[in-house]
C-alpha atoms as a PDB file:
ATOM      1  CA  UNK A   1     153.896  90.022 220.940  1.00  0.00           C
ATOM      2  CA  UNK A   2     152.286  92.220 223.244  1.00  0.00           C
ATOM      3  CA  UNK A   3     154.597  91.915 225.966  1.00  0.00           C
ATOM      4  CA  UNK A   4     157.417  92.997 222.739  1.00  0.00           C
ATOM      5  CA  UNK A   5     156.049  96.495 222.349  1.00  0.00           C
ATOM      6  CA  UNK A   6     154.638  94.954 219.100  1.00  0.00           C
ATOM      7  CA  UNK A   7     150.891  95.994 219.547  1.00  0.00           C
ATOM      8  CA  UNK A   8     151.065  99.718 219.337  1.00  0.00           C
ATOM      9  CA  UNK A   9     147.791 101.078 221.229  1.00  0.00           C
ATOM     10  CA  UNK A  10     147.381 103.217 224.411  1.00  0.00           C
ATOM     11  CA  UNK A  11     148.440 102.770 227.335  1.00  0.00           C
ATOM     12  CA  UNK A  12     144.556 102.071 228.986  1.00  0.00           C
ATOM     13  CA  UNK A  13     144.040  98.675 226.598  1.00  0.00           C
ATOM     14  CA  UNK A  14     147.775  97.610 227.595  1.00  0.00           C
ATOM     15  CA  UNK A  15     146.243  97.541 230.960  1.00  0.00           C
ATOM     16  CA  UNK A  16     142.996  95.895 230.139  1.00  0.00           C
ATOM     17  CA  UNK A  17     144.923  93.268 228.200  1.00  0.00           C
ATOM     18  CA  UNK A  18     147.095  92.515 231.179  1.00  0.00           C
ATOM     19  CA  UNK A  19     143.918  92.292 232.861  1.00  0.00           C
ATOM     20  CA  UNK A  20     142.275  89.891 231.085  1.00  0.00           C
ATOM     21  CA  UNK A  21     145.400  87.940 230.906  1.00  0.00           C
ATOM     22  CA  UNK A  22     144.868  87.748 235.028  1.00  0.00           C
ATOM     23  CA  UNK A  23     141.236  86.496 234.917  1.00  0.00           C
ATOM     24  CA  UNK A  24     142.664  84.121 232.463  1.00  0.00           C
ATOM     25  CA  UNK A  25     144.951  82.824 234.733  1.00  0.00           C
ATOM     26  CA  UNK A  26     143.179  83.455 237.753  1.00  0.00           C
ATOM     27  CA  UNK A  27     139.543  84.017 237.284  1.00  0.00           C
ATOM     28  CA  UNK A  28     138.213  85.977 240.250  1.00  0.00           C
ATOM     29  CA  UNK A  29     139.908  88.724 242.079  1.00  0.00           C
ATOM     30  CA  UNK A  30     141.511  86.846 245.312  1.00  0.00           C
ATOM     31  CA  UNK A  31     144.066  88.212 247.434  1.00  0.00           C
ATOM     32  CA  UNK A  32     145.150  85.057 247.698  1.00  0.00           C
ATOM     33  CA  UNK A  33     145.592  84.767 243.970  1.00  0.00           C
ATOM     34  CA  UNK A  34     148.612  84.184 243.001  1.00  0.00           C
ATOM     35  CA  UNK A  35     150.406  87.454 241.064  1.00  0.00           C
ATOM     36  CA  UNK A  36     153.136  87.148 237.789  1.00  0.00           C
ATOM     37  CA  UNK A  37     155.543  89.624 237.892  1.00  0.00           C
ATOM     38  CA  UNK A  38     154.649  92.956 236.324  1.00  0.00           C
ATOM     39  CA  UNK A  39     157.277  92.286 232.988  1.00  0.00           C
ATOM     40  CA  UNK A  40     154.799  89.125 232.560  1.00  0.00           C
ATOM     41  CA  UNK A  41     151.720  91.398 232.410  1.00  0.00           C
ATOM     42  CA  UNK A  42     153.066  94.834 230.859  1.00  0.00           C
ATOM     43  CA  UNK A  43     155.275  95.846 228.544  1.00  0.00           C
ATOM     44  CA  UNK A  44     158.953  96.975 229.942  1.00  0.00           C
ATOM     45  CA  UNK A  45     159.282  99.882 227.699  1.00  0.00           C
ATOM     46  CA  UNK A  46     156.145 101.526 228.537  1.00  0.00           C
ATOM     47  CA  UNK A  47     157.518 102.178 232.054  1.00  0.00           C
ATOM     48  CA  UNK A  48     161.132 103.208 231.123  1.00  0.00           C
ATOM     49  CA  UNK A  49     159.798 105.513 228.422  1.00  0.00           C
ATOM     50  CA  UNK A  50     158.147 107.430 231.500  1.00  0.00           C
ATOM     51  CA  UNK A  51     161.788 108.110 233.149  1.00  0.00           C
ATOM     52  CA  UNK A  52     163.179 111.301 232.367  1.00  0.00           C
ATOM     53  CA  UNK A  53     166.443 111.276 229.935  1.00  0.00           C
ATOM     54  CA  UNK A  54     169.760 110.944 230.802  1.00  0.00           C
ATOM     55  CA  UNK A  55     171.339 114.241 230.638  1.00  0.00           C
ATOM     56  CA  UNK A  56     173.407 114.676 227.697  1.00  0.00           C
ATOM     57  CA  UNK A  57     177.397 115.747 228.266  1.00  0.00           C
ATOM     58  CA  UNK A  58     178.789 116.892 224.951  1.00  0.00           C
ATOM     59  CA  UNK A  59     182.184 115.184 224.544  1.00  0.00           C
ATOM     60  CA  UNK A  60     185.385 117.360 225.218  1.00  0.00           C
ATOM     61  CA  UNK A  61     187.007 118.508 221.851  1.00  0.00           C
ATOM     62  CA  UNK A  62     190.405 120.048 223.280  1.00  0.00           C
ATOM     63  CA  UNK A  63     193.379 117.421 223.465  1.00  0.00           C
ATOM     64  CA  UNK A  64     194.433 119.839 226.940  1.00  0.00           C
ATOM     65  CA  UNK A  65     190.901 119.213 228.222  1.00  0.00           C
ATOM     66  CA  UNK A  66     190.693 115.622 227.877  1.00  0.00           C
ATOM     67  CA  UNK A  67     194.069 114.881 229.526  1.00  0.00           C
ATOM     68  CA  UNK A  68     192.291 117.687 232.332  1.00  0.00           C
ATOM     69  CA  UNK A  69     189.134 115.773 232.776  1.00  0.00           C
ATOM     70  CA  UNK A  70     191.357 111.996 232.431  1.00  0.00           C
ATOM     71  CA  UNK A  71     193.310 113.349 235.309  1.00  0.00           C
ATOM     72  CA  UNK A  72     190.567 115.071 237.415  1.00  0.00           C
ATOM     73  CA  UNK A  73     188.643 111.698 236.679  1.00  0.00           C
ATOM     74  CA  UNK A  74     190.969 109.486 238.607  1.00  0.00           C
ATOM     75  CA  UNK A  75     191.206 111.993 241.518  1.00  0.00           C
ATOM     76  CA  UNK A  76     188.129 113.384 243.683  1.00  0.00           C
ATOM     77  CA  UNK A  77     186.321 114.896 241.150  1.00  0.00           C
ATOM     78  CA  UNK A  78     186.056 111.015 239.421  1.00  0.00           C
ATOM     79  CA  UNK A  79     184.627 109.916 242.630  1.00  0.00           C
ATOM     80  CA  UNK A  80     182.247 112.603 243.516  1.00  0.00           C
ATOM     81  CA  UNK A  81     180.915 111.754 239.282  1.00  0.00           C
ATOM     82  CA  UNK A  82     180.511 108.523 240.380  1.00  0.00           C
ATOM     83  CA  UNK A  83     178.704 109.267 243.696  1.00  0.00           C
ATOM     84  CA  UNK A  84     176.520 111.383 241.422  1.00  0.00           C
ATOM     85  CA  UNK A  85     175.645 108.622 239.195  1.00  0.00           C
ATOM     86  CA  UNK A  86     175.159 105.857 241.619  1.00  0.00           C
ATOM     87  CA  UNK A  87     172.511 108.774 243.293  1.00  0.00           C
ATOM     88  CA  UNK A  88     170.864 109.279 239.973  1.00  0.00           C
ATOM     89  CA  UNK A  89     170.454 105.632 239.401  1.00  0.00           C
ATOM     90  CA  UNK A  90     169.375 105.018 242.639  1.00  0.00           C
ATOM     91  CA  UNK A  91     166.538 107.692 242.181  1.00  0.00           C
ATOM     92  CA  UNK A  92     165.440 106.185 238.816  1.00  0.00           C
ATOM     93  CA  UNK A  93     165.263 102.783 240.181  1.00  0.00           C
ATOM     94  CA  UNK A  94     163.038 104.106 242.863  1.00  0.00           C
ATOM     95  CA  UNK A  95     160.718 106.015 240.242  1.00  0.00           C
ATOM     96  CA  UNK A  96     160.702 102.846 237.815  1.00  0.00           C
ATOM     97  CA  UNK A  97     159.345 100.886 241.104  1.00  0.00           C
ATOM     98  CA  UNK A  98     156.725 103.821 241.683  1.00  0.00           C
ATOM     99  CA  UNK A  99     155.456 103.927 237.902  1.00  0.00           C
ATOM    100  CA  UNK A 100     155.456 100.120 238.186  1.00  0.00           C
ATOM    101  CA  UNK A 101     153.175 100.224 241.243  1.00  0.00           C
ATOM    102  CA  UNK A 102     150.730 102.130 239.862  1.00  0.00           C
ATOM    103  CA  UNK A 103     150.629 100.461 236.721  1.00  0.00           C
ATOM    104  CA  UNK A 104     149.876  97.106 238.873  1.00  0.00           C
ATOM    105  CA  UNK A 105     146.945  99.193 240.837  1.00  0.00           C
ATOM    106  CA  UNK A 106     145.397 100.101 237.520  1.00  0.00           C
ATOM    107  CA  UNK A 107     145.756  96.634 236.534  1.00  0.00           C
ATOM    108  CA  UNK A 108     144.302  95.376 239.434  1.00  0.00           C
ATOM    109  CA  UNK A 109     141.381  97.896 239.411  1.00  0.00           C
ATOM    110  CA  UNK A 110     140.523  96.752 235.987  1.00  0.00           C
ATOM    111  CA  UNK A 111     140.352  93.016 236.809  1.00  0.00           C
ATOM    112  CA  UNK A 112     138.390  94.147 239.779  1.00  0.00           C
ATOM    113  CA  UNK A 113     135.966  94.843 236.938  1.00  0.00           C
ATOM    114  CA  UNK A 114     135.997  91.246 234.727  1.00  0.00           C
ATOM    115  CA  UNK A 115     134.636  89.356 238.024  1.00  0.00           C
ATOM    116  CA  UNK A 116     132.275  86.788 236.637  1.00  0.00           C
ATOM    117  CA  UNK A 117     133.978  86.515 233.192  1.00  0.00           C
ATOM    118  CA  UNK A 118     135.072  82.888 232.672  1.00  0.00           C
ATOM    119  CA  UNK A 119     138.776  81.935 231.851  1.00  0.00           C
ATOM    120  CA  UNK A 120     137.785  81.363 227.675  1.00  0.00           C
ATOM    121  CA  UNK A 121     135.694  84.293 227.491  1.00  0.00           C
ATOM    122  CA  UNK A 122     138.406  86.688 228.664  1.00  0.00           C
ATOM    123  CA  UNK A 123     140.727  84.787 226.359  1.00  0.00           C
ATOM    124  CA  UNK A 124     138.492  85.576 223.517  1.00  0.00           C
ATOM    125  CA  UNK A 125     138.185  88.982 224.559  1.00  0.00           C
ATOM    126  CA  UNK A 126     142.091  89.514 225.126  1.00  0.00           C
ATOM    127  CA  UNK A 127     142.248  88.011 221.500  1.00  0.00           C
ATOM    128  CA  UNK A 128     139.546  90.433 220.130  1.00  0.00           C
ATOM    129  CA  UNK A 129     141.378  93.405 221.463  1.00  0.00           C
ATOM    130  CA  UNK A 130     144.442  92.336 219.759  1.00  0.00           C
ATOM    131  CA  UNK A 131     143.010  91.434 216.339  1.00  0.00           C
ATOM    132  CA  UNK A 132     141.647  95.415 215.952  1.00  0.00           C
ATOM    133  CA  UNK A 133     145.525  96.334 215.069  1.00  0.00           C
ATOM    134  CA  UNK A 134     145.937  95.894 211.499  1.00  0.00           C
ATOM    135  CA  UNK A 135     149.073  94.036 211.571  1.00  0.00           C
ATOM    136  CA  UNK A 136     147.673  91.299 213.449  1.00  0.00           C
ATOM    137  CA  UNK A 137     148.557  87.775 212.582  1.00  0.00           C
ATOM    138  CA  UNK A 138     152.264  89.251 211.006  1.00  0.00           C
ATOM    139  CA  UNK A 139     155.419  88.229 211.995  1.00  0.00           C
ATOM    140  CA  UNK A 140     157.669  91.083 213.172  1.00  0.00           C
ATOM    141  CA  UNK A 141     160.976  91.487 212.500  1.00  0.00           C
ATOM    142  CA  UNK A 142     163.449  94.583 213.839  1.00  0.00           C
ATOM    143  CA  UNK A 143     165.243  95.621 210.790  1.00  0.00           C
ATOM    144  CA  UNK A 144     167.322  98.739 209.668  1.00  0.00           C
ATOM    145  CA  UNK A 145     166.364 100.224 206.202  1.00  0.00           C
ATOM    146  CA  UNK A 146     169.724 101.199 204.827  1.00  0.00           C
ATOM    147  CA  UNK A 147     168.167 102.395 201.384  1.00  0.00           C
ATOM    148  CA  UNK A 148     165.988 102.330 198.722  1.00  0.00           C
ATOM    149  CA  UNK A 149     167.185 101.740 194.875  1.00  0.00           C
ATOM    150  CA  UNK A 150     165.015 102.781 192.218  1.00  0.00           C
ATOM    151  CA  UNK A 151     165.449 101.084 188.434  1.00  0.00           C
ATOM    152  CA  UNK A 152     165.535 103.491 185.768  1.00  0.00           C
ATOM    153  CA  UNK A 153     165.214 102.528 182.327  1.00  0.00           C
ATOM    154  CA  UNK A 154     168.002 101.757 180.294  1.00  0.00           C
ATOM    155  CA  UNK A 155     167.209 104.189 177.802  1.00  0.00           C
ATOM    156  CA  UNK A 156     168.589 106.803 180.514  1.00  0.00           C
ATOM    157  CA  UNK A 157     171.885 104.938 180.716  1.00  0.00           C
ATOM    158  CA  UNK A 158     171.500 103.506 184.116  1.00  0.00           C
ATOM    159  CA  UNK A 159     169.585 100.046 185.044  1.00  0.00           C
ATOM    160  CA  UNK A 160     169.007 101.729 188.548  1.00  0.00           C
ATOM    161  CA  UNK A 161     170.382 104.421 191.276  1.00  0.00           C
ATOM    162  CA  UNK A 162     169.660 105.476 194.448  1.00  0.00           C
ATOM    163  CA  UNK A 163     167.097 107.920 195.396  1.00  0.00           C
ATOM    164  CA  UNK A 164     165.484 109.893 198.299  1.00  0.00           C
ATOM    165  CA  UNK A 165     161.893 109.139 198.834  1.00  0.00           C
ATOM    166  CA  UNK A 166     158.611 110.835 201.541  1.00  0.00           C
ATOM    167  CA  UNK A 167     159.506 111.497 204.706  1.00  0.00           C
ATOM    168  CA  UNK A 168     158.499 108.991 207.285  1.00  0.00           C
ATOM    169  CA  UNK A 169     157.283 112.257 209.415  1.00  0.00           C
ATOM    170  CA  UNK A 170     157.568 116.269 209.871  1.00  0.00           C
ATOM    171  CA  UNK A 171     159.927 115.397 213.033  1.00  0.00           C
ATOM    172  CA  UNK A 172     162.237 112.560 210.483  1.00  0.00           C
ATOM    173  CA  UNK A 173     166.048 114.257 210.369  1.00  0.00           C
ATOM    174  CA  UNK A 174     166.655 114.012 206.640  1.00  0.00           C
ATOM    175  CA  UNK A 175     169.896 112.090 205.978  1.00  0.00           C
ATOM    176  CA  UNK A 176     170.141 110.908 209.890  1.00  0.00           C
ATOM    177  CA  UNK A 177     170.824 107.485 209.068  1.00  0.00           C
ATOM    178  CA  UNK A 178     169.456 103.705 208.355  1.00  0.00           C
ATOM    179  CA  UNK A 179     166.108 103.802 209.711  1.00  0.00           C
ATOM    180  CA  UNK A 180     165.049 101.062 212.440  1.00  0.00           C
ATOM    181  CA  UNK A 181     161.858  99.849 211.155  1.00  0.00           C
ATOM    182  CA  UNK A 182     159.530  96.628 211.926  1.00  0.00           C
ATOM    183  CA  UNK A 183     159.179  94.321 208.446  1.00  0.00           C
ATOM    184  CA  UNK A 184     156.043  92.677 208.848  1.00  0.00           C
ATOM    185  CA  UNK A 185     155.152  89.024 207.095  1.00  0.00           C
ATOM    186  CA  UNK A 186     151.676  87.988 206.921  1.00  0.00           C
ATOM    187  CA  UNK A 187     149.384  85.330 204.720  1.00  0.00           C
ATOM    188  CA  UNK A 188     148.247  88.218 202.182  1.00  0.00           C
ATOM    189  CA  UNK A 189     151.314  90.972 202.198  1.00  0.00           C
ATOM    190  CA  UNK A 190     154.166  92.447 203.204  1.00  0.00           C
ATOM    191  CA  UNK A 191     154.018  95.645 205.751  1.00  0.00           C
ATOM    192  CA  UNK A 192     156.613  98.138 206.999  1.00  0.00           C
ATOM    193  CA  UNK A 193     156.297  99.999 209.975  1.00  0.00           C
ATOM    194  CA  UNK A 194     157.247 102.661 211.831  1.00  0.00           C
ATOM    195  CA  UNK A 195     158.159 101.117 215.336  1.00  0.00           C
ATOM    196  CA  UNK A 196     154.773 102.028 217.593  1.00  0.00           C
ATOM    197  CA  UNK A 197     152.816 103.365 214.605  1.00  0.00           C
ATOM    198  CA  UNK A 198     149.777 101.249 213.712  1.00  0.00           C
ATOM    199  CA  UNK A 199     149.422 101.911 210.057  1.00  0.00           C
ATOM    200  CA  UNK A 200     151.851 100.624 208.227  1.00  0.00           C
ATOM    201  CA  UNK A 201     154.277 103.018 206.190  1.00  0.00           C
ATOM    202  CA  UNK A 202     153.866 100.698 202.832  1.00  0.00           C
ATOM    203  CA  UNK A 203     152.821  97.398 202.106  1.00  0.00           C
ATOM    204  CA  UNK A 204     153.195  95.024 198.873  1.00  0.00           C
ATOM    205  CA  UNK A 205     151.090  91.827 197.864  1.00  0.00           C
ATOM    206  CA  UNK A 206     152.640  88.930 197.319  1.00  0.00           C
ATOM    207  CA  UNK A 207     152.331  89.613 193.323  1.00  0.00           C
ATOM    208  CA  UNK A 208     154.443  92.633 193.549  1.00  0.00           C
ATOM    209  CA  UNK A 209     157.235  90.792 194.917  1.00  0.00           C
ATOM    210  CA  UNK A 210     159.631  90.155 191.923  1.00  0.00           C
ATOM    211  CA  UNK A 211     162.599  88.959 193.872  1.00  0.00           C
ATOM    212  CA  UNK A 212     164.554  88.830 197.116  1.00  0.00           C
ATOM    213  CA  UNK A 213     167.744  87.455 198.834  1.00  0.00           C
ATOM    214  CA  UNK A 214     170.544  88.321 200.926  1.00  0.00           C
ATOM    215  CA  UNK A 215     173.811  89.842 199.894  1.00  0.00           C
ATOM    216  CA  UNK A 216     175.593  88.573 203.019  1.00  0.00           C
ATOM    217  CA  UNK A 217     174.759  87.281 206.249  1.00  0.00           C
ATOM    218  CA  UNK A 218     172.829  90.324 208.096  1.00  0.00           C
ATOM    219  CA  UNK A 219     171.830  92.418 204.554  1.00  0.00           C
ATOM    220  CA  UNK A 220     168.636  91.454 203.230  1.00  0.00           C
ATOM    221  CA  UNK A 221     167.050  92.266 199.714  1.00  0.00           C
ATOM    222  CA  UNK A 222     163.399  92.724 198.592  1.00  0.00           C
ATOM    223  CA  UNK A 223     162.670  93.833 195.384  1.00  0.00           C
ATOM    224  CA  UNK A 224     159.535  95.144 194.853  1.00  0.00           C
ATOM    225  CA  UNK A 225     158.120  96.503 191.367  1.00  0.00           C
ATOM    226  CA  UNK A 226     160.724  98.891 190.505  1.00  0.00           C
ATOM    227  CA  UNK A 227     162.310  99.473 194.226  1.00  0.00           C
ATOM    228  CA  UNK A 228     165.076  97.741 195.702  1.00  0.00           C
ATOM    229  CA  UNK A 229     165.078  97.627 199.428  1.00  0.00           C
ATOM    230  CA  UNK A 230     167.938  97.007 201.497  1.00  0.00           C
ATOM    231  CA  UNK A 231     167.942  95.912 204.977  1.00  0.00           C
ATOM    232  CA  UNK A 232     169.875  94.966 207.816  1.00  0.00           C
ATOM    233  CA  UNK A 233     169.076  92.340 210.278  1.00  0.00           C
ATOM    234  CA  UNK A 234     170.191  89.324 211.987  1.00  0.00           C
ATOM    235  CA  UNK A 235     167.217  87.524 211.360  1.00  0.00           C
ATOM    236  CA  UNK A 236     168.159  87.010 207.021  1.00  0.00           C
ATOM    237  CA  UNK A 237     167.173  83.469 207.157  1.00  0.00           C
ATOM    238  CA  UNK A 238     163.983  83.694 209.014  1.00  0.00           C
ATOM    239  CA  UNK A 239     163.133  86.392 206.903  1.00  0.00           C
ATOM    240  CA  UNK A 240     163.949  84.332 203.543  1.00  0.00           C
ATOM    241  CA  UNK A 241     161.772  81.007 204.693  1.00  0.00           C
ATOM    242  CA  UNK A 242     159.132  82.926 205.755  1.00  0.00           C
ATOM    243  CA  UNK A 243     158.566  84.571 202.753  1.00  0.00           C
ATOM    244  CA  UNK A 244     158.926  81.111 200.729  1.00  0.00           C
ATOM    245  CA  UNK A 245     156.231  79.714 202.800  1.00  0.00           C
ATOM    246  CA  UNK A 246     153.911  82.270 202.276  1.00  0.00           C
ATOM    247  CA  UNK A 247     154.805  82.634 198.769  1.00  0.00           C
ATOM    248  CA  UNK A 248     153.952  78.476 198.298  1.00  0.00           C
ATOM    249  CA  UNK A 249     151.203  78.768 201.050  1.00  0.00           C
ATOM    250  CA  UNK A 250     149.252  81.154 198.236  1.00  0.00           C
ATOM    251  CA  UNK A 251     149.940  78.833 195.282  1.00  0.00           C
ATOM    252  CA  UNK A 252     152.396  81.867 193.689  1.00  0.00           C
ATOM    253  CA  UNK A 253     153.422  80.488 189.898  1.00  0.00           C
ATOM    254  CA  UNK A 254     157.107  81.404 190.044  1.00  0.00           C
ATOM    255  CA  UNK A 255     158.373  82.147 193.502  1.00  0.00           C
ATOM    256  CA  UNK A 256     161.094  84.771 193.501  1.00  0.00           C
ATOM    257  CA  UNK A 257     164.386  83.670 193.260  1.00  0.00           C
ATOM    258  CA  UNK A 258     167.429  84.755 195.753  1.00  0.00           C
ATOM    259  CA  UNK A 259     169.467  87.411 193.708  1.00  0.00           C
ATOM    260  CA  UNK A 260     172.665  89.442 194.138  1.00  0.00           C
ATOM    261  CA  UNK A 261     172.269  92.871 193.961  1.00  0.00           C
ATOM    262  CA  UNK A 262     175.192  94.719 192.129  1.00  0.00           C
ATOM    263  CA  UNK A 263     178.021  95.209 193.954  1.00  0.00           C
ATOM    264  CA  UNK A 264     178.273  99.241 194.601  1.00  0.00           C
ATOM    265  CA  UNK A 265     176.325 101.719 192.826  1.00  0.00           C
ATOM    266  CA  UNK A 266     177.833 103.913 189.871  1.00  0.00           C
ATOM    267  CA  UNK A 267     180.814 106.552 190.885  1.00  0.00           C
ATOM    268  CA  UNK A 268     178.777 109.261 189.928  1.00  0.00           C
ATOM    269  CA  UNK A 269     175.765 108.394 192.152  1.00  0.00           C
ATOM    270  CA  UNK A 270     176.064 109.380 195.676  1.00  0.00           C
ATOM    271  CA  UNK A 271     174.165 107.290 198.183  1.00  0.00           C
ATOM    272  CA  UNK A 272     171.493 108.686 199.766  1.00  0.00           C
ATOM    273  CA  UNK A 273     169.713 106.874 202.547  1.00  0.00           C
ATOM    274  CA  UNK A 274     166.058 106.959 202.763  1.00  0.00           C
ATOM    275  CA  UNK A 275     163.167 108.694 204.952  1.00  0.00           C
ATOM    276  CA  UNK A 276     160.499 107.257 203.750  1.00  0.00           C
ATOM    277  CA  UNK A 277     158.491 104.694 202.012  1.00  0.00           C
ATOM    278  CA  UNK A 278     155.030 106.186 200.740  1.00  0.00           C
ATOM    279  CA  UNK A 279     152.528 108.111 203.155  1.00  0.00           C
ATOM    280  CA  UNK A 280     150.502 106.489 206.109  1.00  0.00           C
ATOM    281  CA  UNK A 281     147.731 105.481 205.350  1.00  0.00           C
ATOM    282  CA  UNK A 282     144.713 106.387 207.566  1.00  0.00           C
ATOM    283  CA  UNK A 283     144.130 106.370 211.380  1.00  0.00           C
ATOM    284  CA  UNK A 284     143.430 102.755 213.353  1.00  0.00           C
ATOM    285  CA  UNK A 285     140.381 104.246 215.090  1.00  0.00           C
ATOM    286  CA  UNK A 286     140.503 102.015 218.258  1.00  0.00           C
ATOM    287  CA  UNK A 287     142.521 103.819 220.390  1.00  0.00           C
ATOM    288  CA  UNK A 288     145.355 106.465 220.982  1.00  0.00           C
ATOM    289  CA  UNK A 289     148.444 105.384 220.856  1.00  0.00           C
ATOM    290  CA  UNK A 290     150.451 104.244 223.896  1.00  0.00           C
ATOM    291  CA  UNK A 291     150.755 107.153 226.516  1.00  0.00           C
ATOM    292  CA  UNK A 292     152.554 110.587 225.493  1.00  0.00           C
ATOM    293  CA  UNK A 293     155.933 109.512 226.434  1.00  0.00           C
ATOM    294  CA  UNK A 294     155.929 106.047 224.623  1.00  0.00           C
ATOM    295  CA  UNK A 295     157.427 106.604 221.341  1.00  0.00           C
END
């Protein structure tokens, strides 16, 4: 979970959990001990967020240009790109393998420091650190929010259609696109997040959950009071049982039953995909989140 990217905290308790997870291991600072790879220890994604961006080339509009740069590409201007590239990847390899010593050093420093903790007690502690996120104990699934229906009366002549709602932040492009979210499952509710944000965007209790389903293999449905969310991910059936356990886990009376949503909304509605879910709700007061350029 950790080792996911799916703790969001800074980037110092990162390195005191991978600590702890040596003097778990390990006990004792040795020399001798016997090192896991950094990818074992750290999360990935903290260290590649650190590399500067790839620089963007705009793609050539003009028919005449393309056939230009197609031609140009297959002569010595197409090798000395590729001569550029290979340098450029060879550089960001080498910075990735700086940022990735360091991080070990820090690591290492910060072990330095648990000497004298026994193997269960820096367990406990690694565990501890953990539980302070709020979405501790959920399962985590990637999923892209492609909208959210809202059910109108039928006095207004429509059972439902779709709707724009908050902003997920100031810096959220409105009408960018599905939004890449984490759907969260635990014993008392269900949480969305905003990938690396530690409060969740909007959760519902189990008793707000009047149905849910799948439409097809890698669409997923959750209707919620008078919101239908759709989502997209490959994990549909995972999604599905866990909810049914959880739902008979808490003794529910009726669990939801797998619907079909309707087929297309009506002509005269245009879809429009969603931003947001409901405003964060406050701070998790533990720590900053991870490092300025993790996002």
């Amino acid at each position: 979970m950790v080792l996911r990217g799916y703790v969001p905290t800074s980037e110092e308790t990162l390195q005191t959990l991978a600590a702890l997870r040596l003097q778990s291991l390990n006990s004792d600072f040795s020399t001798h001990a016997p090192f896991p790879r950094l990818e074992e220890l750290f999360p990935p994604h903290v260290l590649h967020a650190r590399l500067p961006p790839l620089p963007h080339q705009p793609p050539t509009k003009c028919r005449g240009a393309r056939l230009r740069a197609g031609l140009l590409a297959g002569g010595l201007w197409g090798q000395a790109l590729a001569k550029q590239r290979a340098e450029r990847d060879q550089r960001l390899r080498g910075r990735l393998r700086e940022e990735g010593a360091s991080t070990m050093a820090a690591i290492v420093e910060k072990w330095k420091l648990l000497q004298g903790m026994g193997r269960p007690e820096a367990m406990a502690a690694y565990v501890a650190l953990v539980r302070e996120w709020p979405g501790f104990g959920s399962t985590l699934f990637d999923v892209d929010l492609h909208a959210v229906r809202l059910r109108l009366s039928v006095v207004q002549g429509h059972f439902w259609q779709w709707a724009t709602l908050t902003l997920l932040s100031l810096q959220s492009p409105v009408g960018s696109g599905p939004q890449r979210l984490w759907l969260g499952i635990g014993a008392k509710a269900v949480s969305l997040y905003k990938p690396g944000e530690p409060e969740p965007l909007d959760s519902f209790c189990y008793g707000s959950i009047s149905s849910f389903g799948a439409s097809d293999s890698s669409t997923f449905r959750l209707s919620v009071e008078d919101r239908d969310l759709l989502f997209e991910t490959s994990q549909v059936d995972e999604i599905a049982q866990l909810l049914n356990t959880y739902l008979a886990s808490a003794g529910a009376q009726r669990l939801p039953r797998p619907q079909e949503p309707p087929t297309s909304p009506p002509p005269s509605e245009p879809t429009v995909l969603p931003q947001v879910l409901c405003p964060a709700a406050g701070p998790w007061q533990h720590q900053q989140q991870v490092g300025s350029s993790h996002s």
